[in-house]
N, C-alpha and C. Protein backbone atom coordinates (compact mmCIF):
# COMPACT_ATOMS: atom_id res chain seq x y z
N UNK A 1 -83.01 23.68 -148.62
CA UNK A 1 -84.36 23.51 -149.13
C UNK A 1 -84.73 22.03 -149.18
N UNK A 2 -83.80 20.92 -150.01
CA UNK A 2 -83.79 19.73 -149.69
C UNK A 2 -84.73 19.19 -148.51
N UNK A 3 -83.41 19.47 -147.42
CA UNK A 3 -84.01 18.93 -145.77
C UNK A 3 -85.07 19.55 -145.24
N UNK A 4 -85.38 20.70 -145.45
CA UNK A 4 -87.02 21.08 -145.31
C UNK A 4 -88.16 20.09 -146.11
N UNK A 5 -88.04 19.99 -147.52
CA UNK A 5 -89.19 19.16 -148.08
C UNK A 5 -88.96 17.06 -147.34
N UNK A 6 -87.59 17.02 -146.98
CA UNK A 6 -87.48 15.85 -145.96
C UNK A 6 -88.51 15.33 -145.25
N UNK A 7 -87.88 16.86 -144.18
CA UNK A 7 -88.46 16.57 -143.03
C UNK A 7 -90.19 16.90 -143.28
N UNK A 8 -90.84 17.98 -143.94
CA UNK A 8 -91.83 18.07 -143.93
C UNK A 8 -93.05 16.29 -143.94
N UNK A 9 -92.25 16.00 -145.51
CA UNK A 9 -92.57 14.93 -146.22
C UNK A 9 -92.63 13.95 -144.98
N UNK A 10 -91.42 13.56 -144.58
CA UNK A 10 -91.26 12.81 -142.86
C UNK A 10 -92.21 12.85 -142.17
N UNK A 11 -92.82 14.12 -141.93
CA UNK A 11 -93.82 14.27 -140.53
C UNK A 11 -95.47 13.87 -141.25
N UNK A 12 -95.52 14.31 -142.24
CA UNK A 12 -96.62 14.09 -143.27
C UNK A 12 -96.75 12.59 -143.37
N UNK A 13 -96.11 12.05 -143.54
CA UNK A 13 -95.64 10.21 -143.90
C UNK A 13 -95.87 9.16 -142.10
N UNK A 14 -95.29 9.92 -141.33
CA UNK A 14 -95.61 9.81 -139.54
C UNK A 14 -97.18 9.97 -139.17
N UNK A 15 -97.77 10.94 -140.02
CA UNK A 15 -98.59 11.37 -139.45
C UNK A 15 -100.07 10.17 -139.87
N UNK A 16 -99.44 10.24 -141.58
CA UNK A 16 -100.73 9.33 -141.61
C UNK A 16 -100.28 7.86 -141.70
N UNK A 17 -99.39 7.49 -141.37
CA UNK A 17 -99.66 6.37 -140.94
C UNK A 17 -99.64 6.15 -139.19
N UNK A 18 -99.24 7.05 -138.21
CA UNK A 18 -100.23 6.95 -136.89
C UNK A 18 -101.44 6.59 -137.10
N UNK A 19 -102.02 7.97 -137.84
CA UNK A 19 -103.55 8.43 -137.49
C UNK A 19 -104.40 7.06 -138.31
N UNK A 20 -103.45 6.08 -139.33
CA UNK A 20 -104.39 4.61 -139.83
C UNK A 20 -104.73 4.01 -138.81
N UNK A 21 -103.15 3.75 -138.11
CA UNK A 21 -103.36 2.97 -137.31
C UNK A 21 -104.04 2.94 -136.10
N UNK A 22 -103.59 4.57 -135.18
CA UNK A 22 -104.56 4.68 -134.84
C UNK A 22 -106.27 3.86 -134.97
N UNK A 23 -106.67 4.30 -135.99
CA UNK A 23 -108.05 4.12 -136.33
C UNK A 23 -108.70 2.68 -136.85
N UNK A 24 -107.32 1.73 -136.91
CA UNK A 24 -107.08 0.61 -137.37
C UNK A 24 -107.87 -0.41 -135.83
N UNK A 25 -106.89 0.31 -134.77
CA UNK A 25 -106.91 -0.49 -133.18
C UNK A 25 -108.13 0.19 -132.91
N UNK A 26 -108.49 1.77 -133.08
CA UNK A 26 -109.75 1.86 -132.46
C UNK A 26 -111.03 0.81 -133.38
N UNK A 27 -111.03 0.33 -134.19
CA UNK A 27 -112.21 0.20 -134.97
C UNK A 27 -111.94 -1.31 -134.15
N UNK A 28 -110.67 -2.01 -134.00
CA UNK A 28 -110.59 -3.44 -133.68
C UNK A 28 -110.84 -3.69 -131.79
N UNK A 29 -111.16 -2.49 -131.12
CA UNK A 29 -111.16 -2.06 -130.05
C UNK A 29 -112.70 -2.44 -129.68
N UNK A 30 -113.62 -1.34 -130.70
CA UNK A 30 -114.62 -1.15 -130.57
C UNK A 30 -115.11 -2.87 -131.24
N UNK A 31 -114.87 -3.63 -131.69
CA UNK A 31 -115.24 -5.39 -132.15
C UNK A 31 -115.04 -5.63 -131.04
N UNK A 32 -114.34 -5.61 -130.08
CA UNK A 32 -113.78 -6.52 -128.98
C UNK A 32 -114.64 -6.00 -127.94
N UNK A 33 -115.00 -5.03 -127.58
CA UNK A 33 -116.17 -4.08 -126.67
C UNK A 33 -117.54 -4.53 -126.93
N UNK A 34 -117.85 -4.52 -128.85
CA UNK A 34 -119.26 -4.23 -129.08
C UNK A 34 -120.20 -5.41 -130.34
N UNK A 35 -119.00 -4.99 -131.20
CA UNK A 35 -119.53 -5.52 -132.33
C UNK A 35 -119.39 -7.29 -132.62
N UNK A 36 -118.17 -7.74 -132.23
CA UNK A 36 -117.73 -9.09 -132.04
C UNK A 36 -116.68 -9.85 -131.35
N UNK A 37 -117.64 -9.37 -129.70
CA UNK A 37 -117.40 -10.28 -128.83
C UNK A 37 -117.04 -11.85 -128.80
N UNK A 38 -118.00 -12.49 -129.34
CA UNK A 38 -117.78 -13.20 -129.61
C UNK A 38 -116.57 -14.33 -130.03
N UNK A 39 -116.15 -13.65 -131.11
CA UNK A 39 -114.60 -14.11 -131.72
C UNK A 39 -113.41 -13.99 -130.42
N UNK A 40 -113.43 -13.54 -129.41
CA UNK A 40 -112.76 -13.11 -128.47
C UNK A 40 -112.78 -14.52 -127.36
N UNK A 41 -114.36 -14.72 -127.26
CA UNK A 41 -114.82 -16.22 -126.58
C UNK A 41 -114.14 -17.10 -127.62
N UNK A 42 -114.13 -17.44 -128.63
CA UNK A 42 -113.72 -18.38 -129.60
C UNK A 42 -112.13 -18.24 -129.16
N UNK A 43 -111.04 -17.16 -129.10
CA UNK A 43 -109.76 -17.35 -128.63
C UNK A 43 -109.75 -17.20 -126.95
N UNK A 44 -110.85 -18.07 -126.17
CA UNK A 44 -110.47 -18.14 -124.98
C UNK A 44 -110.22 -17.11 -124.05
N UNK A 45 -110.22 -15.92 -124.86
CA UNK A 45 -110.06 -14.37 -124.33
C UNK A 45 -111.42 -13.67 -123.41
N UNK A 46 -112.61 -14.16 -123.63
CA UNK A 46 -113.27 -14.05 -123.45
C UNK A 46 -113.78 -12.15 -122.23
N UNK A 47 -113.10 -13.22 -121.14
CA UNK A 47 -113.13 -12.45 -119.75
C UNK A 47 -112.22 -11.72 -119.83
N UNK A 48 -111.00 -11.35 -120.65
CA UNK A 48 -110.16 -10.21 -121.18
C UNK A 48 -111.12 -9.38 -122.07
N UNK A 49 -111.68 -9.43 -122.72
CA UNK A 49 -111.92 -8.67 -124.03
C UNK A 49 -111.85 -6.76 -123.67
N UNK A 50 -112.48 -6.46 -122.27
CA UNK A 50 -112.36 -5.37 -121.97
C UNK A 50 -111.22 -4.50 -121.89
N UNK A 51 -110.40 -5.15 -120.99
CA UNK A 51 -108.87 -5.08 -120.47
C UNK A 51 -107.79 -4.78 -121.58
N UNK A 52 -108.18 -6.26 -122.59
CA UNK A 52 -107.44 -5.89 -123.85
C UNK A 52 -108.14 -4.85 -124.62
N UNK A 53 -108.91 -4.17 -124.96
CA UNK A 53 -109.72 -3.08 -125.63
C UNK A 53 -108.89 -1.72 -124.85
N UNK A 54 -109.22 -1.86 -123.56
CA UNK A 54 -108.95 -0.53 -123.11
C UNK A 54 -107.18 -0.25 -123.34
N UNK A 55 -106.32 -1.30 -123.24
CA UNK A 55 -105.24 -1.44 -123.21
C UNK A 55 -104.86 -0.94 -124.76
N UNK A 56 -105.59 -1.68 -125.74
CA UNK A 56 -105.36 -1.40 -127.36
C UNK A 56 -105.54 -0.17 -127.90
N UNK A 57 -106.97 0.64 -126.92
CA UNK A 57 -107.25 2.27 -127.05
C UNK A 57 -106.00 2.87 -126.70
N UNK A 58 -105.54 2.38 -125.41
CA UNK A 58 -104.67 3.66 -124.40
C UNK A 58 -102.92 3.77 -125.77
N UNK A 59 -102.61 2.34 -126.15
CA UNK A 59 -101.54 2.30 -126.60
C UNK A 59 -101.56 3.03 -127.80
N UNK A 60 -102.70 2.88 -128.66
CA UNK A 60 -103.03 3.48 -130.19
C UNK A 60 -102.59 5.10 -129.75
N UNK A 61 -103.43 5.49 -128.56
CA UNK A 61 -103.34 6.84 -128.67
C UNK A 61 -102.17 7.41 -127.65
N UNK A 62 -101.36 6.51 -127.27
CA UNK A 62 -100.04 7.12 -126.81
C UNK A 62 -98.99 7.08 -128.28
N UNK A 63 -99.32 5.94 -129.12
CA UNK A 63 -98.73 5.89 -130.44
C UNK A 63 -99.16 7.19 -131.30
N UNK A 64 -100.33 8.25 -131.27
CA UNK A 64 -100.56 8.96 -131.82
C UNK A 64 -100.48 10.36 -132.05
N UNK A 65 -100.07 10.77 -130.59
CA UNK A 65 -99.37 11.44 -129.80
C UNK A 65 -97.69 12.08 -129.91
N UNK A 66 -97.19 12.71 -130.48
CA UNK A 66 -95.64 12.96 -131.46
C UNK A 66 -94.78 13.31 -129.68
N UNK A 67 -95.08 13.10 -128.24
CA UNK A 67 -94.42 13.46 -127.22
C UNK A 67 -94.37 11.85 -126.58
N UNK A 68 -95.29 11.15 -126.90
CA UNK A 68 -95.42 9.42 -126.27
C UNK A 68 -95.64 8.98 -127.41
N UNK A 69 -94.85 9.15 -128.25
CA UNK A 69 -94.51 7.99 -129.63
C UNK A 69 -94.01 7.21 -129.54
N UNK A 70 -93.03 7.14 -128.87
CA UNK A 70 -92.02 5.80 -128.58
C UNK A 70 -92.62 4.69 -127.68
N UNK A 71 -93.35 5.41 -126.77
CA UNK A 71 -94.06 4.52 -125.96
C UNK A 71 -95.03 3.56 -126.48
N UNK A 72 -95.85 4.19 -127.26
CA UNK A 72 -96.89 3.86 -128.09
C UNK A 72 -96.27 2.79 -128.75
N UNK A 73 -95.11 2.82 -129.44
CA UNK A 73 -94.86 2.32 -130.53
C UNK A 73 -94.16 0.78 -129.88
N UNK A 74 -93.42 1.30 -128.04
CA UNK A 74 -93.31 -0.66 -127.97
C UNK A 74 -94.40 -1.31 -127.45
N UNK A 75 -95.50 -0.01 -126.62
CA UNK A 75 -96.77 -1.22 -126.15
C UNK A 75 -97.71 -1.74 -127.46
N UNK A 76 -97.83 -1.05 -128.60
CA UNK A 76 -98.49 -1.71 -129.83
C UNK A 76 -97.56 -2.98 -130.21
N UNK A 77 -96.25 -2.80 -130.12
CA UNK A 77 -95.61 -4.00 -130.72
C UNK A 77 -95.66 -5.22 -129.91
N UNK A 78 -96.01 -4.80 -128.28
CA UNK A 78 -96.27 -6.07 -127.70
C UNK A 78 -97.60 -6.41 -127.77
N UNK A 79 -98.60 -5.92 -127.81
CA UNK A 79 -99.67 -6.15 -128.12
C UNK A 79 -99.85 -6.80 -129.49
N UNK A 80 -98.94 -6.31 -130.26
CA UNK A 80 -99.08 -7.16 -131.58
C UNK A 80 -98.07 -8.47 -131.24
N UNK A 81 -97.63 -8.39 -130.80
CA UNK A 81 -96.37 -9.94 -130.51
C UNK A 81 -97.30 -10.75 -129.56
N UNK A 82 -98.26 -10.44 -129.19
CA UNK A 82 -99.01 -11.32 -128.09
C UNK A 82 -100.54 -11.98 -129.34
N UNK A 83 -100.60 -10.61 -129.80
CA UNK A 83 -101.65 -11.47 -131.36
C UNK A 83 -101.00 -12.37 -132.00
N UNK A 84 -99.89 -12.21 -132.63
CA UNK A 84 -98.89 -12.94 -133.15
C UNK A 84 -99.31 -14.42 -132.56
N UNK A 85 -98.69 -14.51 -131.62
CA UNK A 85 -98.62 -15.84 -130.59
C UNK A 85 -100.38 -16.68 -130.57
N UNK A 86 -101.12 -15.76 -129.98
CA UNK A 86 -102.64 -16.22 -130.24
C UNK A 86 -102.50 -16.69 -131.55
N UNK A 87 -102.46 -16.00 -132.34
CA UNK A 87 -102.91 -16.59 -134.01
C UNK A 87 -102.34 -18.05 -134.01
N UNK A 88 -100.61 -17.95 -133.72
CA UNK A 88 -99.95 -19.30 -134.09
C UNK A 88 -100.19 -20.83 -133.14
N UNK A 89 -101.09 -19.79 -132.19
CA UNK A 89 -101.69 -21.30 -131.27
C UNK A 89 -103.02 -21.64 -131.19
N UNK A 90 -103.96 -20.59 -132.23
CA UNK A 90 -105.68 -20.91 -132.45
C UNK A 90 -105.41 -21.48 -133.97
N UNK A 91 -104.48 -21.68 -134.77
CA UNK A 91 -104.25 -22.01 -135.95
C UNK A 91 -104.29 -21.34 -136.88
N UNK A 92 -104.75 -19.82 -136.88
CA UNK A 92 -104.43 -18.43 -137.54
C UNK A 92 -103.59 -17.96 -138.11
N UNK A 93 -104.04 -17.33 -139.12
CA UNK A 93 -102.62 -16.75 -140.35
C UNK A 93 -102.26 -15.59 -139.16
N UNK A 94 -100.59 -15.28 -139.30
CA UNK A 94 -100.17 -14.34 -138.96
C UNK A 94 -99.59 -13.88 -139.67
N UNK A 95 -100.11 -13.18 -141.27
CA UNK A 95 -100.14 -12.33 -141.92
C UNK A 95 -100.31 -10.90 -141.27
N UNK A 96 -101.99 -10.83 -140.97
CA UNK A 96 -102.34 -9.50 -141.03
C UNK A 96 -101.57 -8.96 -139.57
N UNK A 97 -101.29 -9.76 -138.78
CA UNK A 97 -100.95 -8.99 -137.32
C UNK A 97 -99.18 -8.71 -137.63
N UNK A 98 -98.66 -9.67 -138.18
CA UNK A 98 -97.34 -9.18 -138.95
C UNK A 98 -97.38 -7.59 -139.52
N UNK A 99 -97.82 -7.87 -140.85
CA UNK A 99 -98.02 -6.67 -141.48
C UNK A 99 -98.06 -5.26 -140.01
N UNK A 100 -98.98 -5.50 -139.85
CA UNK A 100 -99.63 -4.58 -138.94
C UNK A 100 -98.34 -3.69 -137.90
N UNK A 101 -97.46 -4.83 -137.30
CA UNK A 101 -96.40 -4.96 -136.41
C UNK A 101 -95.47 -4.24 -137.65
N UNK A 102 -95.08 -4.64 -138.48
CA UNK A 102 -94.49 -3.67 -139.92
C UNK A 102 -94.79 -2.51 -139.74
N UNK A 103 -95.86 -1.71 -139.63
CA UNK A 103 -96.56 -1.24 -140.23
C UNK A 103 -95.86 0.11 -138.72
N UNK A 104 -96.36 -0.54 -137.22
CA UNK A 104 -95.89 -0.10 -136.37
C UNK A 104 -94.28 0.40 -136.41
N UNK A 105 -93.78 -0.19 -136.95
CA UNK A 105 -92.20 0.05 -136.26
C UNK A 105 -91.97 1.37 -137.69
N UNK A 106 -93.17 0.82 -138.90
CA UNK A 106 -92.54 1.66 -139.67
C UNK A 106 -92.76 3.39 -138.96
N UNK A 107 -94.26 3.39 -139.15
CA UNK A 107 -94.43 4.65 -137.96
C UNK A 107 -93.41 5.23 -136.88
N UNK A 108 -93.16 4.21 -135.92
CA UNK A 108 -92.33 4.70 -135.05
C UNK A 108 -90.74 5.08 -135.73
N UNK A 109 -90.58 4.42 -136.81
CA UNK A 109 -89.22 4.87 -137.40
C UNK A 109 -89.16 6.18 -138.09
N UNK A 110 -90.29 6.79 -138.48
CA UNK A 110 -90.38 8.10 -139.63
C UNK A 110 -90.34 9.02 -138.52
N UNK A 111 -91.49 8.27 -137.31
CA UNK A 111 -91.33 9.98 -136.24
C UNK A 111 -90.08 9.78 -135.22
N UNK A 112 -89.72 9.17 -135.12
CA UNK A 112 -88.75 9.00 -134.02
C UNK A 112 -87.50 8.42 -135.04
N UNK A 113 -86.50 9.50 -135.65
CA UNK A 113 -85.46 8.66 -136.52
C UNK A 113 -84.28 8.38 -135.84
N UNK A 114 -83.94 8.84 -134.16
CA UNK A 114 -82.90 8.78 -133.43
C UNK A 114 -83.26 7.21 -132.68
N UNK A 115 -84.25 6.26 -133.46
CA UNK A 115 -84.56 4.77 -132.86
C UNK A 115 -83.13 3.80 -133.65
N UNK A 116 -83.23 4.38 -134.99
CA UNK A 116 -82.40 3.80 -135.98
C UNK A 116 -80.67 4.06 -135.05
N UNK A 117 -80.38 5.02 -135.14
CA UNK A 117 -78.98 5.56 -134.49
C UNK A 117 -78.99 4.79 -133.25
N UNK A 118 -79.74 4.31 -132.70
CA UNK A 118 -79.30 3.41 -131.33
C UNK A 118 -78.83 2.91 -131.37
């Protein structure tokens, strides 16, 4: 009975923190597409902004996905290790893209627990 309320609890705990994050990259997707372009010209990104959008959609929702979780979970972390780097060379806190990268591996660790055993 234990390992049933576990694992339930497990997939419940996987689930919503995908489906944040998920909704975290789509909302930061749709800034980079629509709402604030701009900030994108300010990190020199400019003529990326698309590329990286579509790239940030495709990874969120291979991360969201419980059959391409793993996948999801190293193209978000490079995508976040490449924010990382931007931040520490436009002079940017890399707080929130940290966290965030946390936030990823924690996800990928609740649904995928055979990452840990590697």
């Amino acid at each position: 009975m234990g390992t049933t309320e576990i694992s339930k609890m497990r997939k419940i705990a996987g689930w919503v923190i995908a489906g944040l994050l998920t909704g975290l990259f789509a909302f930061s997707a749709a800034g980079k597409l629509a709402l604030h372009p701009e900030q994108m010209e300010q990190l020199k990104l400019g003529d990326w902004r698309i590329i990286i959008a579509i790239g940030e959609i495709t990874s969120a929702l291979l991360f969201l996905v419980p059959r391409t979780n793993i996948y999801g979970t190293i193209l978000l972390s490079a995508y976040m290790g490449g924010a990382i780097i931007i931040h520490m060379t436009g002079g940017l806190s890399i707080v929130m893209p940290t966290v965030v990268l946390v936030f990823i591996w924690l996800g990928g660790f609740v649904r995928n627990p055979e990452l840990i055993k590697r």
